[in-house]
Protein backbone atom coordinates (compact mmCIF):
# COMPACT_ATOMS: atom_id res chain seq x y z
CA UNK A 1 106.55 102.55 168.45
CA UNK A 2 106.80 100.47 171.34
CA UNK A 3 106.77 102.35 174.61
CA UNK A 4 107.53 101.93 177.99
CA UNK A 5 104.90 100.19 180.46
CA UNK A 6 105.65 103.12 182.80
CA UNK A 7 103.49 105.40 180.38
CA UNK A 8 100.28 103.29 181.52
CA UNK A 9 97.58 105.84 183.17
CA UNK A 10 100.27 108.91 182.85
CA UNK A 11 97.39 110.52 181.61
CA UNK A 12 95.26 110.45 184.86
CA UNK A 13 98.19 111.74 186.57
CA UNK A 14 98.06 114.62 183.38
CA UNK A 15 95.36 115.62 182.87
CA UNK A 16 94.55 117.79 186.11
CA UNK A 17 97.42 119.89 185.34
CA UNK A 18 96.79 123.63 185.76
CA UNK A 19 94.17 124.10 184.01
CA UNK A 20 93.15 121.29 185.03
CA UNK A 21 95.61 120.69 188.35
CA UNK A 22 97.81 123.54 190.16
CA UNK A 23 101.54 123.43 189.71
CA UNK A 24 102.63 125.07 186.50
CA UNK A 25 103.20 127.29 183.83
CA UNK A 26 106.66 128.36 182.19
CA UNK A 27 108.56 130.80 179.77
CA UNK A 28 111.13 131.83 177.90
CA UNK A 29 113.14 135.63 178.22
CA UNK A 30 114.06 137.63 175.09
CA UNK A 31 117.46 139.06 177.81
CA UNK A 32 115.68 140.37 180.93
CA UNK A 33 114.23 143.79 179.38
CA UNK A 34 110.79 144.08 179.49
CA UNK A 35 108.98 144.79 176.47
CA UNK A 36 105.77 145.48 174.95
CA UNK A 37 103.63 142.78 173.63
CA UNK A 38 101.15 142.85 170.71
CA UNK A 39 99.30 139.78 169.61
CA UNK A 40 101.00 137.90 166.43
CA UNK A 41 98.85 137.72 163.67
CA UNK A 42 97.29 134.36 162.32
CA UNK A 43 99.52 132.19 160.23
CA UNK A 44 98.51 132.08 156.72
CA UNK A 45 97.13 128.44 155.82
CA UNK A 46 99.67 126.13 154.18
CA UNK A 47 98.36 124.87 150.89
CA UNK A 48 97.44 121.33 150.59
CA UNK A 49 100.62 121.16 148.06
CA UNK A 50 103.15 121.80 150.52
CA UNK A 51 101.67 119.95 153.36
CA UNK A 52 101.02 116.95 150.98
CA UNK A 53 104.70 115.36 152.41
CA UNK A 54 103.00 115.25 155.69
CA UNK A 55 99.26 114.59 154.87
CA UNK A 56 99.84 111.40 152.82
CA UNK A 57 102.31 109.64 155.26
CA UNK A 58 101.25 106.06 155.81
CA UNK A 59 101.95 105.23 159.59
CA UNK A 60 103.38 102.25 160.94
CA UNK A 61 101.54 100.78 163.31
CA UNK A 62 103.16 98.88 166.53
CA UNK A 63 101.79 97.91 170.22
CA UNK A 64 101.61 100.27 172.29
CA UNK A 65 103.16 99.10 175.34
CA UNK A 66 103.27 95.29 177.17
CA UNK A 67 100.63 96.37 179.62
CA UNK A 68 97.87 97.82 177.33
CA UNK A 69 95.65 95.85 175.41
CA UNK A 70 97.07 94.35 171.96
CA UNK A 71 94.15 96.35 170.32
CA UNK A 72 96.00 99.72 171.27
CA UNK A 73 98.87 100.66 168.63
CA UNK A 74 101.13 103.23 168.28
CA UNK A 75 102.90 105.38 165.69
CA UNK A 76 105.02 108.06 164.74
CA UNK A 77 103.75 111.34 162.46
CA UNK A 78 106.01 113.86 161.12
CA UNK A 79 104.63 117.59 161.12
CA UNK A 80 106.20 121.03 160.27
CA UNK A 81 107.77 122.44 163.08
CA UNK A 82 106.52 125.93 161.76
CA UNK A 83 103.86 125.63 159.47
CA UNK A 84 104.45 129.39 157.81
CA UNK A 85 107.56 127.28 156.81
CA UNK A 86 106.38 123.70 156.11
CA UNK A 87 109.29 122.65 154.12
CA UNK A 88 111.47 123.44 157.37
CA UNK A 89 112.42 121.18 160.35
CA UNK A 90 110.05 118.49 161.01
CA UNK A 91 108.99 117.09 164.71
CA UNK A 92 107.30 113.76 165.63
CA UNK A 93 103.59 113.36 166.87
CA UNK A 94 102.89 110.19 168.72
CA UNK A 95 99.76 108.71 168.11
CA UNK A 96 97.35 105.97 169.17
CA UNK A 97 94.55 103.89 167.39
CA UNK A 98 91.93 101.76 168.92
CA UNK A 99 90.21 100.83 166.08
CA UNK A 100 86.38 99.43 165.72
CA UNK A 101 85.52 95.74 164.97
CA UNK A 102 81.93 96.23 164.00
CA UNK A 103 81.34 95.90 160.73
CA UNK A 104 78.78 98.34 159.18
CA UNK A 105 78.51 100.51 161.89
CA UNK A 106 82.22 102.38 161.89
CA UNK A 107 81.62 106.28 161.20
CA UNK A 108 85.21 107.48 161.09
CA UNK A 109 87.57 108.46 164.03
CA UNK A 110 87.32 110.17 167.35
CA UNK A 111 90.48 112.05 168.67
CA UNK A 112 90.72 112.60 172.40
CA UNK A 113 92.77 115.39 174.41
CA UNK A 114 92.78 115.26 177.59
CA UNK A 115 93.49 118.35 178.77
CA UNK A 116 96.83 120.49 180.38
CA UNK A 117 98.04 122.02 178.16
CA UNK A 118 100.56 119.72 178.11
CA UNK A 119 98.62 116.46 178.88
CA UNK A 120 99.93 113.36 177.42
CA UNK A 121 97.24 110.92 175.57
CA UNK A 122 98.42 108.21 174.07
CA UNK A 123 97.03 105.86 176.93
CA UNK A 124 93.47 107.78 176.67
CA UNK A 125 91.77 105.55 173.48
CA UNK A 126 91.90 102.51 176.18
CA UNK A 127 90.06 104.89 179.21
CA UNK A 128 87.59 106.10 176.89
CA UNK A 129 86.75 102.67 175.40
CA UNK A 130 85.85 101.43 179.31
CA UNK A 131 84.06 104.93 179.55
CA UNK A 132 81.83 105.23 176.54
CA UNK A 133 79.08 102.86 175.70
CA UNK A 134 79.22 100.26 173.04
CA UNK A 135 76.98 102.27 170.43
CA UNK A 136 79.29 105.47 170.63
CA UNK A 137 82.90 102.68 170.29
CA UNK A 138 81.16 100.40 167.80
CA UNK A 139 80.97 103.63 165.46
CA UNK A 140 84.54 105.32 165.93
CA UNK A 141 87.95 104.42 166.06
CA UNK A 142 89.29 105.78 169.04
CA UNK A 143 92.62 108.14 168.69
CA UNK A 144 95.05 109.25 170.77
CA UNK A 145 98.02 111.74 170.80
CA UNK A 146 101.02 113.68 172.39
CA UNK A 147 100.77 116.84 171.45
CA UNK A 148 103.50 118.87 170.52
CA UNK A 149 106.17 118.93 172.56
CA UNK A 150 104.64 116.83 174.68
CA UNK A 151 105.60 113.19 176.34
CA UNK A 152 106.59 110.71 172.94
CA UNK A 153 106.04 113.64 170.75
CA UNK A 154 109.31 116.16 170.20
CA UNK A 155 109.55 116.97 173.76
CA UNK A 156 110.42 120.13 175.27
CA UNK A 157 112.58 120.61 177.96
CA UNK A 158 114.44 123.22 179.73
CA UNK A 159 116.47 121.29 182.15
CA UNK A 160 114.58 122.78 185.62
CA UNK A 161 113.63 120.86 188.39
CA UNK A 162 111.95 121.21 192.17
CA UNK A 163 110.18 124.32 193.53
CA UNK A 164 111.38 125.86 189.95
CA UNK A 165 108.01 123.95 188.34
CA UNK A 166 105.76 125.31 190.55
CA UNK A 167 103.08 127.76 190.03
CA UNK A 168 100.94 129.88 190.82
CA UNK A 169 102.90 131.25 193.54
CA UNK A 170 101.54 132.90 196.80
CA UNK A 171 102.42 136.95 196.34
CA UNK A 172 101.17 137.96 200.49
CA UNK A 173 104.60 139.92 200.72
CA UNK A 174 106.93 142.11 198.62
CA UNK A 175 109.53 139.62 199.24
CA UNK A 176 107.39 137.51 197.98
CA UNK A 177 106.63 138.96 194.67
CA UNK A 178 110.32 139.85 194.38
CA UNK A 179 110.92 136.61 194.94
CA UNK A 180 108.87 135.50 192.43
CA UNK A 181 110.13 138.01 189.59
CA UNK A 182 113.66 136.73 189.87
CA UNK A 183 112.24 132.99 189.82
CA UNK A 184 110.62 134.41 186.82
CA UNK A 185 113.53 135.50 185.26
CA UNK A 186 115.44 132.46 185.78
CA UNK A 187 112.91 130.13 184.31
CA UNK A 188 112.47 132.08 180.81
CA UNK A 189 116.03 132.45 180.83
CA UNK A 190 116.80 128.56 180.97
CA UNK A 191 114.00 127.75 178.65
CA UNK A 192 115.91 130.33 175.84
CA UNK A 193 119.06 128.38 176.47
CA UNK A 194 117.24 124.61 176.26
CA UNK A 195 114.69 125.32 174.08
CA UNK A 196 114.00 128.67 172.04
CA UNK A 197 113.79 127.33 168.89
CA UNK A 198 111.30 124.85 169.72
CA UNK A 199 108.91 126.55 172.37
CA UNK A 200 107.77 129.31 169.87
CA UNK A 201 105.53 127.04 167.92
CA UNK A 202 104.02 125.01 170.83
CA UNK A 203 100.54 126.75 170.15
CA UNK A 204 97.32 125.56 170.35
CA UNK A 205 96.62 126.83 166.87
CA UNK A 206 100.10 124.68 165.76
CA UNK A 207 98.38 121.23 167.84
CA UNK A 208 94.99 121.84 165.75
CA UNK A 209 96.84 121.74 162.35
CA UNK A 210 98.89 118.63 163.83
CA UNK A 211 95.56 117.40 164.48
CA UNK A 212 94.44 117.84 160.54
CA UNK A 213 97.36 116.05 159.56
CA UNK A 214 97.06 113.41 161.32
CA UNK A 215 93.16 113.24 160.01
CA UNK A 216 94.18 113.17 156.63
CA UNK A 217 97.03 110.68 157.20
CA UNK A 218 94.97 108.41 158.57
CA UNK A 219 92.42 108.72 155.32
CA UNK A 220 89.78 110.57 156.86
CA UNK A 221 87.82 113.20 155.06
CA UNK A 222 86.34 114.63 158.65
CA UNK A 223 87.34 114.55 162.14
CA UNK A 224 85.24 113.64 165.42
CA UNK A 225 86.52 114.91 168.72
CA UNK A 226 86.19 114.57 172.35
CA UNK A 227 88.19 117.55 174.81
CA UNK A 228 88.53 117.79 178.70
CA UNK A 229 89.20 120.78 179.73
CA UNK A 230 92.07 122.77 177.38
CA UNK A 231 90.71 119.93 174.84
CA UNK A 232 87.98 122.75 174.77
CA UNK A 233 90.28 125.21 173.46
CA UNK A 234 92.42 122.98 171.26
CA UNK A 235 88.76 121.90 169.72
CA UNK A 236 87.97 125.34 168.72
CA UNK A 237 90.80 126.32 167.52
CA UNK A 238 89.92 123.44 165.24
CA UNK A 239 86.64 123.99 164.39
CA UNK A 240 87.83 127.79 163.74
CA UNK A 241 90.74 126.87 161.72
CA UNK A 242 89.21 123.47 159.87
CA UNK A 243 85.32 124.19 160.26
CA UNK A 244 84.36 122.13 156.93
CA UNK A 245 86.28 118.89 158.26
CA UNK A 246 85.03 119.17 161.98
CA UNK A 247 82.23 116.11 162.36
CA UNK A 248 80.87 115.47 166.12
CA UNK A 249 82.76 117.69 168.85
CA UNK A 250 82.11 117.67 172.76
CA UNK A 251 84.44 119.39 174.86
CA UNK A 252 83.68 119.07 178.50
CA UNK A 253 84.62 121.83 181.14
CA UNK A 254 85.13 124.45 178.92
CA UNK A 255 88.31 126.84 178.54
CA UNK A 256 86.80 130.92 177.93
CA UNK A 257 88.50 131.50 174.45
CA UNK A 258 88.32 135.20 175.24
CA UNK A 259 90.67 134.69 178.76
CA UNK A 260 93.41 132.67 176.79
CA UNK A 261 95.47 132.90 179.68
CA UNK A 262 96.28 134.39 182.01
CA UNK A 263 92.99 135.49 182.66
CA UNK A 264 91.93 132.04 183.12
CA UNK A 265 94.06 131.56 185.97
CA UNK A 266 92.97 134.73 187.40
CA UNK A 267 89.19 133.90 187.16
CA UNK A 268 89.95 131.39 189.96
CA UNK A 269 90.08 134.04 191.94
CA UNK A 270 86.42 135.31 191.71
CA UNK A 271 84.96 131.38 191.17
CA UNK A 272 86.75 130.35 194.55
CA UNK A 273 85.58 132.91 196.80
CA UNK A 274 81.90 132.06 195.58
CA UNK A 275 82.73 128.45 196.30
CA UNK A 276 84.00 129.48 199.62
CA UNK A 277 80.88 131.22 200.73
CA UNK A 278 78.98 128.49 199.68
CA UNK A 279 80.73 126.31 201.55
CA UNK A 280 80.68 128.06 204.52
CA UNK A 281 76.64 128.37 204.39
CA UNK A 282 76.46 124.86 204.24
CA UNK A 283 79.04 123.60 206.52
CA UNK A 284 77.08 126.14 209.15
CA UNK A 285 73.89 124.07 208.74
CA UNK A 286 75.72 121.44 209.84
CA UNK A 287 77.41 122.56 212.88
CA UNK A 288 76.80 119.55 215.21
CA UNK A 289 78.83 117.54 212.65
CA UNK A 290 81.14 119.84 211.87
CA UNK A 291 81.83 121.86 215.03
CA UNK A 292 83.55 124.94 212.75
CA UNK A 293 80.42 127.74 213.65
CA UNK A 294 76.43 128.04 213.67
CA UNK A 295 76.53 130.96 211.30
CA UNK A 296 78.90 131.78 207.35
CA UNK A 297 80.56 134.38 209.65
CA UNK A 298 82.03 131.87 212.25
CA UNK A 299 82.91 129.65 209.65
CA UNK A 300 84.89 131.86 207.21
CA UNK A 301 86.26 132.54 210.69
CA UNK A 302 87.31 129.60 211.72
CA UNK A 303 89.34 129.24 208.40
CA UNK A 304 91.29 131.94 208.56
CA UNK A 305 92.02 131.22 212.31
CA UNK A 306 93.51 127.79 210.96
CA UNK A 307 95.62 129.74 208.02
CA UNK A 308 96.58 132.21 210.62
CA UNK A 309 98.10 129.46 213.08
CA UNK A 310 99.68 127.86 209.60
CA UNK A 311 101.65 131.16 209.20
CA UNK A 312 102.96 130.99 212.79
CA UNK A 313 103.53 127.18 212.65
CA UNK A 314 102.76 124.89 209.47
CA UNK A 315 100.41 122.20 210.24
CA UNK A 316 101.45 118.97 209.16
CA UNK A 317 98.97 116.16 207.73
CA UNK A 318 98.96 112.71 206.34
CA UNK A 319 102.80 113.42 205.83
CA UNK A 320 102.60 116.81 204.02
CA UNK A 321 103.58 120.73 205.91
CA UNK A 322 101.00 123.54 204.67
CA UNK A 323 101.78 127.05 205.86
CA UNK A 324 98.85 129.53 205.34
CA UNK A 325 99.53 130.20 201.78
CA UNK A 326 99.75 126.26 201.45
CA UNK A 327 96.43 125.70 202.99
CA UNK A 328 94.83 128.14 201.27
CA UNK A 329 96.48 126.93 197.82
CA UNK A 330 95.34 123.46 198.50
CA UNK A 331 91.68 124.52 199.28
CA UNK A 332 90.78 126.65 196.35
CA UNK A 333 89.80 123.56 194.10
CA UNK A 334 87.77 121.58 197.64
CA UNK A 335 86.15 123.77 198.34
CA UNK A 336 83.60 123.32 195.39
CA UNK A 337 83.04 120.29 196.81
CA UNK A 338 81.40 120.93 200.73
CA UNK A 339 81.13 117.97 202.31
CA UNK A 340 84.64 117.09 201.81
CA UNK A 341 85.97 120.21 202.20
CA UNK A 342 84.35 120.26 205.75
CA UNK A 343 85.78 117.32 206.69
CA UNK A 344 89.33 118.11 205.19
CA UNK A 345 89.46 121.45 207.23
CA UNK A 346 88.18 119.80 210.37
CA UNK A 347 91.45 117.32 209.86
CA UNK A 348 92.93 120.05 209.72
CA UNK A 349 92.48 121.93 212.54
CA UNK A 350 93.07 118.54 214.35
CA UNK A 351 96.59 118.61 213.21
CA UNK A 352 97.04 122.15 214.17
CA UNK A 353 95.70 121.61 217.87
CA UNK A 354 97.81 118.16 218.34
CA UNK A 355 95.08 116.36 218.11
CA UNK A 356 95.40 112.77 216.77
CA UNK A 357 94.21 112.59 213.26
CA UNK A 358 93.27 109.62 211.20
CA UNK A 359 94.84 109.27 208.01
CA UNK A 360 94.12 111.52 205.27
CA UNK A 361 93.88 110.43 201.55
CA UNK A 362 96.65 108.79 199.51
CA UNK A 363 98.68 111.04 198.26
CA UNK A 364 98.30 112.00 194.24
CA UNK A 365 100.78 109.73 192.29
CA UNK A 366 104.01 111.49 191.42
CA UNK A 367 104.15 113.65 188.55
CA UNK A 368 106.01 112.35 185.77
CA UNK A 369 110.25 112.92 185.89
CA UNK A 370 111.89 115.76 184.48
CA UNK A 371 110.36 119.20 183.11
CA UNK A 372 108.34 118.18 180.37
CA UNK A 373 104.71 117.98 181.86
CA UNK A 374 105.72 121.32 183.01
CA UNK A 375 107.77 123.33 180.22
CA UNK A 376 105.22 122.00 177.29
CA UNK A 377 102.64 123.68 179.52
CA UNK A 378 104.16 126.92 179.84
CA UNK A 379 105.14 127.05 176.05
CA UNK A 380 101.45 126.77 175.64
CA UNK A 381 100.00 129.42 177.49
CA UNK A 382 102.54 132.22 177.28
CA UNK A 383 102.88 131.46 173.37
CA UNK A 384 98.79 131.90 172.99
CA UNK A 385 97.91 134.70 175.19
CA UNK A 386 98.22 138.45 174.37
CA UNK A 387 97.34 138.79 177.82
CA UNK A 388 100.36 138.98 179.79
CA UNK A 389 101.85 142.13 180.99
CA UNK A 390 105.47 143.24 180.03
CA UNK A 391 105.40 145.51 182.85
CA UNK A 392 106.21 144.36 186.30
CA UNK A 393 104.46 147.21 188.26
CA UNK A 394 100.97 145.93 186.75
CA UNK A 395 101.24 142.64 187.84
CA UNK A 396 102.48 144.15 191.80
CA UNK A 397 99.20 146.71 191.57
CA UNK A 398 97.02 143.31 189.91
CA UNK A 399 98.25 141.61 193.44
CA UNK A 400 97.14 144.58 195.36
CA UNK A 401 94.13 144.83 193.93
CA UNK A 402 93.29 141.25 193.91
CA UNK A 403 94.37 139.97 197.70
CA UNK A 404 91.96 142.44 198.63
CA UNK A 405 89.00 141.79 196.75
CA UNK A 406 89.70 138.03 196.54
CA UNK A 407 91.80 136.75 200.09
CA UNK A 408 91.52 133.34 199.39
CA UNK A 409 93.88 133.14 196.13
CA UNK A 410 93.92 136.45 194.47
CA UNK A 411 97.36 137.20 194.89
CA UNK A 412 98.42 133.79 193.69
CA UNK A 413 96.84 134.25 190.18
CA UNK A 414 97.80 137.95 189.77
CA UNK A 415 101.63 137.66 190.10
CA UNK A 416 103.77 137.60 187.83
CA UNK A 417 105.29 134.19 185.89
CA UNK A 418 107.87 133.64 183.53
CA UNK A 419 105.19 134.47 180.70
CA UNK A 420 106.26 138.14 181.36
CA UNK A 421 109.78 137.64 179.84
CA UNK A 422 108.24 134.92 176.71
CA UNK A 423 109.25 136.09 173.85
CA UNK A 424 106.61 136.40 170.72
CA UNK A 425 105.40 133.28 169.58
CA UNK A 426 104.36 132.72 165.45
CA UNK A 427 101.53 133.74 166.85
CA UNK A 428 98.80 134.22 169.58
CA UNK A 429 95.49 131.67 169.81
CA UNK A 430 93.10 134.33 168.47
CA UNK A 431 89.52 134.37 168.72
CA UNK A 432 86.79 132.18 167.68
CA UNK A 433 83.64 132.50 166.31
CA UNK A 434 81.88 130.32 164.18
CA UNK A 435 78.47 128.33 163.62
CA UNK A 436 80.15 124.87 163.62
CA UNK A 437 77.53 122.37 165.70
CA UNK A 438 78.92 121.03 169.14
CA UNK A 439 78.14 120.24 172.65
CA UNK A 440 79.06 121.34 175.74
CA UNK A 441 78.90 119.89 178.75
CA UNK A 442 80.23 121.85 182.10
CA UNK A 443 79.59 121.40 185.54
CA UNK A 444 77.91 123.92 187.86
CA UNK A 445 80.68 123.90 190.48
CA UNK A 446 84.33 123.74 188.48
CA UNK A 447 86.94 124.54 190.27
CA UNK A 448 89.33 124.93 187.12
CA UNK A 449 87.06 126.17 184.52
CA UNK A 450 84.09 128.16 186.06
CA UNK A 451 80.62 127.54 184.31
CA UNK A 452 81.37 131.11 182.92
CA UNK A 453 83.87 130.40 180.58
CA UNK A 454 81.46 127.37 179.37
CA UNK A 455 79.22 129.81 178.55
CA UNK A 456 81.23 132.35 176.95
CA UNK A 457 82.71 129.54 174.58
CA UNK A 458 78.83 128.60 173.86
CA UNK A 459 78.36 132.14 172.73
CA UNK A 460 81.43 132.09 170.48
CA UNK A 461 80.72 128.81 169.38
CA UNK A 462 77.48 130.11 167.86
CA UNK A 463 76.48 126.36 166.49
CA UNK A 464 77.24 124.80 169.91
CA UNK A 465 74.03 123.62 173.04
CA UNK A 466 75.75 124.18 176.68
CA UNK A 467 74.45 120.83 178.79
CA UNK A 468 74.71 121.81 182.29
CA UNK A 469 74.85 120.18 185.24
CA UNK A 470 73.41 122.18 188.02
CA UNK A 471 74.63 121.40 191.59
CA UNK A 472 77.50 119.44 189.83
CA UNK A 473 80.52 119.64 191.42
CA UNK A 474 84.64 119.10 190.06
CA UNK A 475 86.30 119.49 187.19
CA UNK A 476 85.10 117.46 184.08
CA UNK A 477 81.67 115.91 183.70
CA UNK A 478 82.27 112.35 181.97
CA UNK A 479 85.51 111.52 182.47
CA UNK A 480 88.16 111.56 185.76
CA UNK A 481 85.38 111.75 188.15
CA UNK A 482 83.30 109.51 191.58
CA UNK A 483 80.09 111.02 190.71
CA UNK A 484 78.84 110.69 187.04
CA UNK A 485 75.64 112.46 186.02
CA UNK A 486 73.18 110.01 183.58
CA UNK A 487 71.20 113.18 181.87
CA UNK A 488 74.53 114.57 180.58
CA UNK A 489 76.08 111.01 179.88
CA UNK A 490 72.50 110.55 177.51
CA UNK A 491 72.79 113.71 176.21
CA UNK A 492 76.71 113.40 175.32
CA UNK A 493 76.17 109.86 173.70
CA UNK A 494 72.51 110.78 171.68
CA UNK A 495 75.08 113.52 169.90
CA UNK A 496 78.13 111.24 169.55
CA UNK A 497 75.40 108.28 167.83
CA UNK A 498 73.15 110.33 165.99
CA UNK A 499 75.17 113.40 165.55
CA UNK A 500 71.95 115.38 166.48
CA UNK A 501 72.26 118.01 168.75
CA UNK A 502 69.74 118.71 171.67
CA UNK A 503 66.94 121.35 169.93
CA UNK A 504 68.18 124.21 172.65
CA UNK A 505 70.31 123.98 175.69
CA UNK A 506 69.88 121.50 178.37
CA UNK A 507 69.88 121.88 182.31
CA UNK A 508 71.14 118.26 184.40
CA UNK A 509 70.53 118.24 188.07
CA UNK A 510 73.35 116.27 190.23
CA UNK A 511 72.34 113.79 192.58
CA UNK A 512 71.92 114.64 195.74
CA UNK A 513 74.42 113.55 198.02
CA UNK A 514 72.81 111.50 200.40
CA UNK A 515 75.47 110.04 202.72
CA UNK A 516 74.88 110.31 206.63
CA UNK A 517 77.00 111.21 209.20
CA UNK A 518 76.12 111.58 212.88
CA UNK A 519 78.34 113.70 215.22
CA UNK A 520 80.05 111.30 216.53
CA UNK A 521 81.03 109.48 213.15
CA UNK A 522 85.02 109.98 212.44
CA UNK A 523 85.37 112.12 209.38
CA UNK A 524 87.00 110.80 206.18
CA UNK A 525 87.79 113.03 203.24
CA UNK A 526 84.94 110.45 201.02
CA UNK A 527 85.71 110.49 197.17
């Protein structure tokens, strides 16, 4: 399956989407009545008989695409599109190989996901091969994959475009949240027309069961498995679903498996104030640099002095407007990170004053055309979670609620999205709990995944160790990341060699960030 060059690093651009980047999450509307929702039972298994079409395909491997190594290949898997039904309509899964050349050493295969939902990874066998050391590549091949509805896979699509992709949404008004229903409305209403016989079986538990097939296609009695971010979630559903064919799993920054989703968006909320005080404490300690206050107070201040001139007039920077709810959108995930944060706010209020400013980063390379990275995100998490409200009044008191307890983003996360008008999927992720050994890896400081939900997953994963790094800061510990931390790295590749785990759970420290700055130096935004 030859594919175009353009596909080269789409997954760096991917795999930061909401829950691992802001800007979306979509639905589909049963009419425009709200209704109740109850959780859809678990499928019952298909028996190796009737999946036996799909299981014992041989693929056909081809290169990838002209710019990636020769060594990457590509091909095309056919899986049920309901698997209650498995002699029904089939979809493709695109898949990648990278395979081993050592002789003697080659344990089986590794499957990566990069995260999203909705993340593409066809490309990611060729970033993890430059990533991982020789002794954990010399043992696997390396796999990749589109998920369902996803990129070279059966895509979904629901024909929407501009501001229509974007959430979370600010909520500070009831225009706003009007606003916002209606947008609501109109997105699960185009994704019925496009798409509603496809976006009902975009589920995590659906992508795990691709993810068996394409273990047994590929002659493998067990599966290894490496998972950024909602790879967490996709590997549990795994290990619950498959637990006697799950080998070696890591999943780094960790998806809570109990606050599949819409409470993980809404634990932003909580995570990002405590990253805001921090940040203010430390940016006070440094208020020759900085110039923003001696004390938390004056800082927090000065903040919402700069969001409060954004609201009167939008400050404009390194070619971008942000009004106050734009500033404060594109804060939440810096400010984990202090030093940079400082120095992006002081830019900031620059702009705001007149002052000249230098440039500010690149901007982030342009998200891939059309609806897709999008749509197959939404399918995801309003077909998994039991969690969203039918009711339109509890999301306006949720807003409320949340604006005042948490200014910084709680009304973004508690409004309402198209999941309110989704209608019921085969069925809902459902919980996990088992004893099946894996590692975790999370740092302190996530802005997308708090370390709470890493640790909540390590209690439901009752077989797992939680590795984490304290004073770490970003989202995802090994891969996608300026600042990698060597105890976690040794700790992620002892498992991935030896397939032992660490005898309990394991603490990293980050480095300390040692970088000078006098008062006088020009601020950059640093890495």
């Amino acid at each position: 399956m030859a594919r175009p060059a353009r596909r080269r690093h789409l997954v760096q651009r991917r795999h930061l989407a909401p829950l691992l980047a802001l800007g979306v999450t979509a639905a589909l509307v049963p009419q425009l009545a709200l209704q109740s929702v109850s959780a859809a039972a678990p499928a019952a298994e298909p028996t190796a008989r009737q999946l036996a079409p799909f299981t014992g395909q041989k693929p056909t491997w081809k290169p990838c695409a002209a710019d990636l190594p020769a060594t990457l290949q590509c091909a095309t898997l056919k899986v049920p599109l309901d698997y209650r039904r498995p002699g029904g309509e089939r979809i493709d899964i695109a898949i990648s190989r990278a395979r081993t050349s050592v002789p003697g050493k080659r344990r089986g295969i590794m499957a990566f996901n990069p995260g999203g939902p909705g993340g593409p990874g066809l490309d990611f066998p060729d970033m993890a091969a430059k990533e991982l050391p020789k002794q954990v590549t010399e043992r696997y091949d390396l796999i990749g994959f589109d998920p369902r509805g996803v990129g070279e896979s059966t895509p979904v699509t629901c024909g929407l475009g501009g501001t229509d992709l974007t959430f979370p949404r600010p909520n500070r008004s009831r225009r706003e949240f009007d606003a916002n229903t209606a947008w609501s409305k109109k997105v699960a209403r185009a994704c019925r027309v496009r798409a509603g016989g496809l976006l009902p079986h975009i589920t995590t538990r659906n992508t795990a069961r691709d993810m068996d097939v394409m273990r047994a296609a590929l002659g493998e009695k067990k599966l290894s498995y490496y998972g950024l971010s909602y790879g967490s979630a996709l590997g549990a559903a795994y290990m619950q679903l498959f637990p006697g064919r799950a080998d070696r799993f890591v999943v780094d920054s960790a998806i809570d498996s109990r606050r599949m989703w819409r409470g993980m968006y809404r634990v932003w909320a909580p995570s990002s104030e405590r990253a805001f005080e921090r940040w203010a404490k430390w940016t006070a300690e440094r208020a020759s640099v900085y110039h923003l206050g001696g004390s938390p107070e004056q800082v927090r201040g000065a903040f919402w002095s700069l969001v409060k001139h954004a609201e009167r007039e939008p400050v404009e920077l390194s070619g971008a407007k942000y009004d106050g709810a734009g500033i404060r959108d594109l804060m939440r995930a810096q400010f984990v990170k202090p030093r940079q944060s400082a120095e992006l706010v002081v830019k900031l209020k620059q702009a705001a004053s007149g002052q000249p400013v230098p440039p500010g980063p690149a901007a982030p390379p342009a998200a891939p055309p059309g609806d897709n990275a999008a749509v197959s995100q939404w399918a995801v998490v309003c077909a998994d979670g039991s969690d969203w409200p039918r009711n339109v009044e509890t999301y306006r008191r949720d807003v409320a609620r949340d604006s005042a307890r948490y200014p910084l983003y709680g009304d973004f996360v508690s409004g309402i999205s198209p999941c309110a008008y989704w209608p019921k999927a085969t069925e809902t992720a459902g919980p996990v709990s088992n004893r099946v050994p894996a590692l975790i890896v999370q740092n302190e400081w996530d802005p997308q995944t708090p370390l709470s939900s890493a640790r909540s997953l390590h209690r439901d994963l009752k077989g797992s160790r939680l590795v984490t790094v304290r004073g770490g800061e970003g989202h995802s510990v090994r891969f996608y990341t300026a600042t990698r931390n060597a105890c976690a790295d040794r700790q992620v590749d002892a498992y991935l060699i030896t397939g032992e785990l660490p005898r309990e759970d394991v603490t990293c420290r980050a480095a300390p960030d040692t970088r000078k700055r006098s008062a006088a130096a020009p601020l950059g935004l640093g890495t």
